[in-house]
PDB file of N, CA and C in Angstrom:
ATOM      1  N   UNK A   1     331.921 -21.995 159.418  1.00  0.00           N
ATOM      2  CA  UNK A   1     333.169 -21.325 159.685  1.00  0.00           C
ATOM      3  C   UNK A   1     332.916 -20.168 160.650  1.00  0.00           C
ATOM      4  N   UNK A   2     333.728 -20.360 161.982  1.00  0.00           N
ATOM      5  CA  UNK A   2     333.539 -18.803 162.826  1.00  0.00           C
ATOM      6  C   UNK A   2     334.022 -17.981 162.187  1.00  0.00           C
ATOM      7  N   UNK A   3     333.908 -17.103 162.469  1.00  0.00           N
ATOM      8  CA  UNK A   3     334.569 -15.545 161.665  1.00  0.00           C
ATOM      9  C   UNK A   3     334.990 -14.749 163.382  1.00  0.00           C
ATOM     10  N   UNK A   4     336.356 -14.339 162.618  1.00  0.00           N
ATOM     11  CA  UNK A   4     336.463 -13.436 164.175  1.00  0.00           C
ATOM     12  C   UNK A   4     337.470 -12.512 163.971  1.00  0.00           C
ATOM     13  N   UNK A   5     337.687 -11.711 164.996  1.00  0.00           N
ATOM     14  CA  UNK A   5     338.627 -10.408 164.855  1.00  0.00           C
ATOM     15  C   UNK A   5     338.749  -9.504 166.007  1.00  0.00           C
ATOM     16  N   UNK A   6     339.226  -8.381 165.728  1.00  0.00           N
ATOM     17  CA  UNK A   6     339.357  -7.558 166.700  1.00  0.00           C
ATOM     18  C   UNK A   6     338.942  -6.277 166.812  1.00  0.00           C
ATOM     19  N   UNK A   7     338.550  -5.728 168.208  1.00  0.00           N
ATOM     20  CA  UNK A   7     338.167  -3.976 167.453  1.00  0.00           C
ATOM     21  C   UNK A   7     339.178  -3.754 168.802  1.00  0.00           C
ATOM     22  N   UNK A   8     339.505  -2.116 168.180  1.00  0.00           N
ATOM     23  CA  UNK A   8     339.795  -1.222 168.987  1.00  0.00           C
ATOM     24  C   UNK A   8     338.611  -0.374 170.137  1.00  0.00           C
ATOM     25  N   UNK A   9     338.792  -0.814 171.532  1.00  0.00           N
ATOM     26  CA  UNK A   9     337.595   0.338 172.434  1.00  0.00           C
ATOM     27  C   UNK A   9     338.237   0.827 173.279  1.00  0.00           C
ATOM     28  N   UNK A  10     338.206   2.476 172.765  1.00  0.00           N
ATOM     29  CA  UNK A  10     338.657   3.449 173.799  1.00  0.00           C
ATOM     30  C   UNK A  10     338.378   3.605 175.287  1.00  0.00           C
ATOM     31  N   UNK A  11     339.262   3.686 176.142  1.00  0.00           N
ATOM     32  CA  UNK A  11     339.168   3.426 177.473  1.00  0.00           C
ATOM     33  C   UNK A  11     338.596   5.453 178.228  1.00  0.00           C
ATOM     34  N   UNK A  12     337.445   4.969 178.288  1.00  0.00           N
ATOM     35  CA  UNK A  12     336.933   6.529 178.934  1.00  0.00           C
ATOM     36  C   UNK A  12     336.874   6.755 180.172  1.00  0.00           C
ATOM     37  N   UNK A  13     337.155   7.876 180.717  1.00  0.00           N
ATOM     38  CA  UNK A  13     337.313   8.232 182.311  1.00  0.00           C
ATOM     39  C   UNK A  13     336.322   9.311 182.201  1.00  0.00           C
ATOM     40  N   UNK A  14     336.068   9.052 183.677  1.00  0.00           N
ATOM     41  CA  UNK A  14     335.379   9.950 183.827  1.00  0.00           C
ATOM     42  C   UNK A  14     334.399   8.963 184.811  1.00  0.00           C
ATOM     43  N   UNK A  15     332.779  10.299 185.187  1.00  0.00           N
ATOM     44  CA  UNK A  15     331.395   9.412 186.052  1.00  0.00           C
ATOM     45  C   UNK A  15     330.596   9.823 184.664  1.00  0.00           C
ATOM     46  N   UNK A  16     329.354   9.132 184.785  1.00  0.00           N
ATOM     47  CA  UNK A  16     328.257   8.876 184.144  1.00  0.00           C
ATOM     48  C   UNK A  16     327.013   9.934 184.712  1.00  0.00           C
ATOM     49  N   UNK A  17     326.884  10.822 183.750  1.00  0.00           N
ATOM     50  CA  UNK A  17     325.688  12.056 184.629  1.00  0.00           C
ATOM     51  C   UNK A  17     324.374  11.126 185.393  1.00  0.00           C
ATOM     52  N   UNK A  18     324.469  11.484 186.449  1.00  0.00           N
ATOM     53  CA  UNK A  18     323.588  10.950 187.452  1.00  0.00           C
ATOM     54  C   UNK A  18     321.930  10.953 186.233  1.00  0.00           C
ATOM     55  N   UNK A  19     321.371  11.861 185.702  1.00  0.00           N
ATOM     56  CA  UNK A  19     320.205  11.664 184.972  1.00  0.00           C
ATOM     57  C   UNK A  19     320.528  10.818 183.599  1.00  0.00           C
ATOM     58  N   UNK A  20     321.369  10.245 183.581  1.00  0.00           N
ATOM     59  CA  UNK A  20     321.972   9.241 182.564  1.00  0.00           C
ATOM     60  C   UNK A  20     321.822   7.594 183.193  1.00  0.00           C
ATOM     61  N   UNK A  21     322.111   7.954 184.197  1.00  0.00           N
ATOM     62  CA  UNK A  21     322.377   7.024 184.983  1.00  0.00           C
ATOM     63  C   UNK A  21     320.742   6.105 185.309  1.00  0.00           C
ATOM     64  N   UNK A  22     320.396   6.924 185.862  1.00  0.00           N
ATOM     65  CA  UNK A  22     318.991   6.630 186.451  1.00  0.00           C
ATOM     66  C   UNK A  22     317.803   6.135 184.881  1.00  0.00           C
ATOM     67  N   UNK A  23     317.959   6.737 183.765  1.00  0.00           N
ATOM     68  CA  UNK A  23     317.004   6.470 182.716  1.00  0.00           C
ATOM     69  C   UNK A  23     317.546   4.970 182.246  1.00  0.00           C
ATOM     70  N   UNK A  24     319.006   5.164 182.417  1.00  0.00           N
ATOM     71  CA  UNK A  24     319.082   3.797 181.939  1.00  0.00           C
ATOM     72  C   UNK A  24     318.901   2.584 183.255  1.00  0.00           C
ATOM     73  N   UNK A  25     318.760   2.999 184.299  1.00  0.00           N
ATOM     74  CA  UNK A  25     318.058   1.907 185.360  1.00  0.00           C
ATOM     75  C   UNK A  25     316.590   1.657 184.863  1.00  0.00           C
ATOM     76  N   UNK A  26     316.435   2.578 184.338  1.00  0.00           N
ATOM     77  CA  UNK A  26     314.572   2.571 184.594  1.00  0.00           C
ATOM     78  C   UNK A  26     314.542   1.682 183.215  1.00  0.00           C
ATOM     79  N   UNK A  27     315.607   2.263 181.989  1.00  0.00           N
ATOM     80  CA  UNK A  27     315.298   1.328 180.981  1.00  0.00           C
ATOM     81  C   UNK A  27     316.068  -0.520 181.260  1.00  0.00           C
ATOM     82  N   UNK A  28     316.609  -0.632 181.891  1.00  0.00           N
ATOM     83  CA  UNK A  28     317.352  -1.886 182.285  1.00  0.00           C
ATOM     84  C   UNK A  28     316.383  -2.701 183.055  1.00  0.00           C
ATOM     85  N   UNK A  29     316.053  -2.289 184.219  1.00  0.00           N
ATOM     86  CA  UNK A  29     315.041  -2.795 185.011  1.00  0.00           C
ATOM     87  C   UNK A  29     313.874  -3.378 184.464  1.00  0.00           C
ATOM     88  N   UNK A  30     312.911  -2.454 183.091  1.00  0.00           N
ATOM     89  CA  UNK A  30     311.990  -2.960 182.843  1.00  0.00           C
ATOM     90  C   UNK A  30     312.437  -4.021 181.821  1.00  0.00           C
ATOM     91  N   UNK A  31     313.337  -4.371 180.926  1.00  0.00           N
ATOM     92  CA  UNK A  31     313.886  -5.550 180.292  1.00  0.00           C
ATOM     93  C   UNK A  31     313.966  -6.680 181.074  1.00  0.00           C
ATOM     94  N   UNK A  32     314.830  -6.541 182.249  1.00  0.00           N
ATOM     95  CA  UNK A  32     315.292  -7.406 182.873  1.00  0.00           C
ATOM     96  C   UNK A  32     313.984  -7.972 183.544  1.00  0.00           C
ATOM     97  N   UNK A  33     313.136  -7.142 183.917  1.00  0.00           N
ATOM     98  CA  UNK A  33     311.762  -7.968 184.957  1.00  0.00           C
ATOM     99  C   UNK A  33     310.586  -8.566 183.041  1.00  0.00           C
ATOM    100  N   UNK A  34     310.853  -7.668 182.377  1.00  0.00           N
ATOM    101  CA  UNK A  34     310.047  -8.485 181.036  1.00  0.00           C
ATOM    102  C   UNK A  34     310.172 -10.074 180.785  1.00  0.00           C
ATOM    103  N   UNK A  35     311.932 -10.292 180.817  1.00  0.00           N
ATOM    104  CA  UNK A  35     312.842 -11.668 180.058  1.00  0.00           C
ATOM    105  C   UNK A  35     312.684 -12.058 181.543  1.00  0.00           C
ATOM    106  N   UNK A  36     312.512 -11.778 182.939  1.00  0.00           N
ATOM    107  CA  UNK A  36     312.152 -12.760 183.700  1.00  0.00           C
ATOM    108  C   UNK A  36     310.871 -13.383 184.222  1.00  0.00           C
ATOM    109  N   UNK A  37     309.641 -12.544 183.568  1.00  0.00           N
ATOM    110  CA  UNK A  37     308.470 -12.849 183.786  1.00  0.00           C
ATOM    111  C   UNK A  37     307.956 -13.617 183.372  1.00  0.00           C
ATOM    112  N   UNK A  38     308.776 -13.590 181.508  1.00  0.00           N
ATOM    113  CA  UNK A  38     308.056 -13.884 180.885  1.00  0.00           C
ATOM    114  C   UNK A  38     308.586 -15.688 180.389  1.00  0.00           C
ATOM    115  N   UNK A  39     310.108 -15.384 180.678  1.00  0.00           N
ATOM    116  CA  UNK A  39     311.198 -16.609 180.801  1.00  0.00           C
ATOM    117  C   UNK A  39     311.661 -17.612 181.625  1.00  0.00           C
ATOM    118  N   UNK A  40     311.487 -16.632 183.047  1.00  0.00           N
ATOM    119  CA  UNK A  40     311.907 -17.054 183.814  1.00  0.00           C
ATOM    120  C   UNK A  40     314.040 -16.522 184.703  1.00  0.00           C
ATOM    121  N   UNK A  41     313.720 -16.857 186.053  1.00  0.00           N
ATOM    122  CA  UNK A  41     315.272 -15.986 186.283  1.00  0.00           C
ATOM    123  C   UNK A  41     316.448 -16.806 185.930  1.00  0.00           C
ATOM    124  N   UNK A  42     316.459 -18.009 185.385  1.00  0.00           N
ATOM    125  CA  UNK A  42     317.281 -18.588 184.722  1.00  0.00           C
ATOM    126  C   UNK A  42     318.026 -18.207 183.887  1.00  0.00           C
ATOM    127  N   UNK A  43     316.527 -17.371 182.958  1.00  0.00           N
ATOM    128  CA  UNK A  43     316.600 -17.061 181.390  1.00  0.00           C
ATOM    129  C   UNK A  43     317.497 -15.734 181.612  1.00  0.00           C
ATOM    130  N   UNK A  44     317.659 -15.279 182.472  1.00  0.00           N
ATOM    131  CA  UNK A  44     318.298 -13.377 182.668  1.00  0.00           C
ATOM    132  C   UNK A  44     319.890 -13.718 183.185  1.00  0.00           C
ATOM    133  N   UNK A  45     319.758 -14.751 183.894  1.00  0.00           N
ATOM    134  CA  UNK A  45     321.230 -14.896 183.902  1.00  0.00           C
ATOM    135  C   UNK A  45     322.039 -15.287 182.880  1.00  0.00           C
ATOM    136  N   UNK A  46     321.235 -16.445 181.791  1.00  0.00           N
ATOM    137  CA  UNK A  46     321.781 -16.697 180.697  1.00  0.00           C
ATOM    138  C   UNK A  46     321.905 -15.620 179.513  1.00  0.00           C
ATOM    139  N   UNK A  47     320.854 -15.427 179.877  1.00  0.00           N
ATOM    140  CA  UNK A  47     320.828 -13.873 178.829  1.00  0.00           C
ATOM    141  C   UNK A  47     321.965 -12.721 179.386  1.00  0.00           C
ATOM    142  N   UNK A  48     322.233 -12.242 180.113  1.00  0.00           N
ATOM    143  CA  UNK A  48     323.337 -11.479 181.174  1.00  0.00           C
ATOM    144  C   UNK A  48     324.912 -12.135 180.930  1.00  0.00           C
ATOM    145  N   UNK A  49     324.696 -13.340 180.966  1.00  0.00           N
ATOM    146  CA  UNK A  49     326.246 -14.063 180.603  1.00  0.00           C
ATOM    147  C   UNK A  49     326.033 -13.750 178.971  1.00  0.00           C
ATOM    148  N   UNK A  50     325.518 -13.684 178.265  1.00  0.00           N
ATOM    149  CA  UNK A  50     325.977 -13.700 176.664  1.00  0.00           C
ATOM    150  C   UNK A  50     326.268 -12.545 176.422  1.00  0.00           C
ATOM    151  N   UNK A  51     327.651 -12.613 175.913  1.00  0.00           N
ATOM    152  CA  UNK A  51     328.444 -11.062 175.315  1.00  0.00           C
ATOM    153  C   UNK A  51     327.977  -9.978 174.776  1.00  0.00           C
ATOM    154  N   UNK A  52     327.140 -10.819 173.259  1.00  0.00           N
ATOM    155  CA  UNK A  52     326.653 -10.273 172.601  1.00  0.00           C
ATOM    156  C   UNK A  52     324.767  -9.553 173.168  1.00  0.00           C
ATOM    157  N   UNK A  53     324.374  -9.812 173.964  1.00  0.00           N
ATOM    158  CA  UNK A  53     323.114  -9.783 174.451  1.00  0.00           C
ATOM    159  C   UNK A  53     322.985  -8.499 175.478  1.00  0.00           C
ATOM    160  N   UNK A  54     324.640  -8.879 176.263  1.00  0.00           N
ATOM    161  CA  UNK A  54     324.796  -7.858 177.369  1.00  0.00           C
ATOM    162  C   UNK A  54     325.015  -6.457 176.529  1.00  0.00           C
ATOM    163  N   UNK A  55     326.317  -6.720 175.791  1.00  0.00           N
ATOM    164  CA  UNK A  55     326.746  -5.342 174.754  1.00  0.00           C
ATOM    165  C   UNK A  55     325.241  -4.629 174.298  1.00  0.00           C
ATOM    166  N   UNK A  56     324.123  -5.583 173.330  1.00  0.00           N
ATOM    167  CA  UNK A  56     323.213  -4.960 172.796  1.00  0.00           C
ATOM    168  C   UNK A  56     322.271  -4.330 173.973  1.00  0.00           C
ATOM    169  N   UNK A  57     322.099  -5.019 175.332  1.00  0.00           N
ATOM    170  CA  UNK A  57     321.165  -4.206 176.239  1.00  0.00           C
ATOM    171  C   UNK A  57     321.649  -2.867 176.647  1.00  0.00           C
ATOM    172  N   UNK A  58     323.335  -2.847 176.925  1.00  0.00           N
ATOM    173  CA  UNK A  58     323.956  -1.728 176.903  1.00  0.00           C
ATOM    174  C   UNK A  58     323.865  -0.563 176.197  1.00  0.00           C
ATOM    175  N   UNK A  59     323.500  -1.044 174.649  1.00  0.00           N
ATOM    176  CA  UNK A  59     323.474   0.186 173.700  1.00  0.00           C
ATOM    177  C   UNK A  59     322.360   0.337 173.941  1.00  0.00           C
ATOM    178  N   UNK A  60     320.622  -0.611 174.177  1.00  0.00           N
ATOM    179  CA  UNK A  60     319.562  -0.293 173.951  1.00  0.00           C
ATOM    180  C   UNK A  60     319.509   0.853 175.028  1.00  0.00           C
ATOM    181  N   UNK A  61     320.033   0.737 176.622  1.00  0.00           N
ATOM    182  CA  UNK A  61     320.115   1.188 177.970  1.00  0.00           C
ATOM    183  C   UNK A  61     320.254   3.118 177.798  1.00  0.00           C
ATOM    184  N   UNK A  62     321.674   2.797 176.882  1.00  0.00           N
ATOM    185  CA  UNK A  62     321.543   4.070 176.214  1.00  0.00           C
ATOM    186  C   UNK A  62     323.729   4.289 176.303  1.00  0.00           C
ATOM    187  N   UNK A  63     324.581   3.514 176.420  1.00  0.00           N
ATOM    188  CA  UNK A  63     325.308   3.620 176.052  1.00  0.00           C
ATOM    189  C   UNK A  63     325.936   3.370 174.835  1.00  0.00           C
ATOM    190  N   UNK A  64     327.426   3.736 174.715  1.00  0.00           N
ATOM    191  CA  UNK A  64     328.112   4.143 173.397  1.00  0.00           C
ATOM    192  C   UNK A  64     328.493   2.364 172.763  1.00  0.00           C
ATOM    193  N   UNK A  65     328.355   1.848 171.955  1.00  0.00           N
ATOM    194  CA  UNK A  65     328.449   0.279 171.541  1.00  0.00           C
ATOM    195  C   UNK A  65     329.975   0.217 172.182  1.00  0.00           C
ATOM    196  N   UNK A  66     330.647   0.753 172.220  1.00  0.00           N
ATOM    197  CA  UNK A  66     332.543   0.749 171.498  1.00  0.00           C
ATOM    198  C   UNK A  66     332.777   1.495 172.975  1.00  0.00           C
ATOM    199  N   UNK A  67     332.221   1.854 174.116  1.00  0.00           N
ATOM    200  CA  UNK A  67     332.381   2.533 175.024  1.00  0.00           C
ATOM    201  C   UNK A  67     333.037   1.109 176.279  1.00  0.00           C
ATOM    202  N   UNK A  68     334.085   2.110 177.067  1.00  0.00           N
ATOM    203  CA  UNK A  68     335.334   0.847 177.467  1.00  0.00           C
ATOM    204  C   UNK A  68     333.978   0.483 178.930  1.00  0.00           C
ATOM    205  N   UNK A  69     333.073   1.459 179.242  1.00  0.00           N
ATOM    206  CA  UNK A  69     332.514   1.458 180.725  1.00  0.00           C
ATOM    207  C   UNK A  69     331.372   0.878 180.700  1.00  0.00           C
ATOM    208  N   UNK A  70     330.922  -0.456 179.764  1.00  0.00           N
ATOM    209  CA  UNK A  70     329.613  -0.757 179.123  1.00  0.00           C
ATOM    210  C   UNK A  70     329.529  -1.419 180.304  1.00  0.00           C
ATOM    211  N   UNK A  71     330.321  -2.453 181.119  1.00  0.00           N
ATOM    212  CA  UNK A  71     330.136  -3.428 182.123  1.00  0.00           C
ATOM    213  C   UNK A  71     329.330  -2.984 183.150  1.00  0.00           C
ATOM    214  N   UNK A  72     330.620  -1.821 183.768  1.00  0.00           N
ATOM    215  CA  UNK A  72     330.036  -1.029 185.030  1.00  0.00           C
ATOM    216  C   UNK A  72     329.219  -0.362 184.902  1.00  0.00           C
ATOM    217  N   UNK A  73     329.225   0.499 184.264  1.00  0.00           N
ATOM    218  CA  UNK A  73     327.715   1.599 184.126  1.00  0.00           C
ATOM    219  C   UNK A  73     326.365   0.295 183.710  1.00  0.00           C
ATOM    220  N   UNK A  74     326.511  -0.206 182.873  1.00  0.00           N
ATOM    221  CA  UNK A  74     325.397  -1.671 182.964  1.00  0.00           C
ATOM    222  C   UNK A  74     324.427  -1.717 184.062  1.00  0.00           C
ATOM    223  N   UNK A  75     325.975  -2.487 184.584  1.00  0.00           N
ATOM    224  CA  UNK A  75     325.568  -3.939 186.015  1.00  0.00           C
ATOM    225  C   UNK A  75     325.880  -2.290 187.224  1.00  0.00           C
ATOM    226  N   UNK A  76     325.428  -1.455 187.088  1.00  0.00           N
ATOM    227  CA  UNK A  76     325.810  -0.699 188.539  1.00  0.00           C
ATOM    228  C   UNK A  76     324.070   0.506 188.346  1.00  0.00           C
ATOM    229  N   UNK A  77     324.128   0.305 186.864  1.00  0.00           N
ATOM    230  CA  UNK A  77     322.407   0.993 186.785  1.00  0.00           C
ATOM    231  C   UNK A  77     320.795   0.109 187.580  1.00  0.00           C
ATOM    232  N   UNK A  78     321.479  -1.276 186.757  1.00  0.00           N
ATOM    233  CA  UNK A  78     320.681  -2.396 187.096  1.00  0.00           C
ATOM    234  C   UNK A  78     320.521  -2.401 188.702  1.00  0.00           C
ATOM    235  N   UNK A  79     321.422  -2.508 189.262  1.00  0.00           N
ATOM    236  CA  UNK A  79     322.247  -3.125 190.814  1.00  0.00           C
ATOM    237  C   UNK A  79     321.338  -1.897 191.745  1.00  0.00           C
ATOM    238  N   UNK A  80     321.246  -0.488 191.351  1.00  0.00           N
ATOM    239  CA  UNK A  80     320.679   0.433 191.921  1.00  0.00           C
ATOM    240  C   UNK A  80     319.146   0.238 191.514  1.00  0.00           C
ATOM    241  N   UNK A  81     318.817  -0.206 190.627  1.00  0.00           N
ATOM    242  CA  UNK A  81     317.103   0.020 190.295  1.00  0.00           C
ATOM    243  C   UNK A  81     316.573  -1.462 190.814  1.00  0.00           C
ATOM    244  N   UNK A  82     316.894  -2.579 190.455  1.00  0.00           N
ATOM    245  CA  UNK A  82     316.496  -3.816 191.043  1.00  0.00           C
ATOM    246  C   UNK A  82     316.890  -4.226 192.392  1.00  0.00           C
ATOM    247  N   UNK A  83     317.848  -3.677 193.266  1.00  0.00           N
ATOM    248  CA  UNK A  83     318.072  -4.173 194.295  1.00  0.00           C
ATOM    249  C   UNK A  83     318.369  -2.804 195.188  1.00  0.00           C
ATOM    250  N   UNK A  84     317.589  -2.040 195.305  1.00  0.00           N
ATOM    251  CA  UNK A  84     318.026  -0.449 195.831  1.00  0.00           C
ATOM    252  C   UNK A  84     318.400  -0.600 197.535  1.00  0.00           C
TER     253      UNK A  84
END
């Protein structure tokens, strides 16, 4: 049986402090080159498409679980440290 539901995530404004920004490149980057070294770059896109995988790298990265800016601040930490 799936189980499913809904949450409420507050929509936050605002920028992301530039030394926020950058630790979580440095922590994103070294995940992302680990699961492709060790997996392969297949394995990072599949891993990157799963909801649940992206959300948890987000919190590991160093954002809020329930935070509305998990996507962009993510994929825009990554985007600056792997492809500068």
């Amino acid at each position: 049986m799936i189980n499913s539901g809904t949450i409420g995530m507050p929509l936050h404004f605002g920028k992301m402090p530039k030394w926020l920004t950058e630790r979580m490149g440095l922590m994103g980057s070294a995940i992302i080159e680990s699961v492709a070294q060790n997996y392969g770059k297949s394995e990072v896109l599949t891993r990157l498409s799963n909801p649940n995988w992206f959300q948890a790298l987000g919190a590991v990265m160093g954002m809020q679980w329930n935070s509305s800016g998990v996507t962009a601040t993510v994929l825009g930490s990554l985007k600056r440290k792997i492809n500068p």
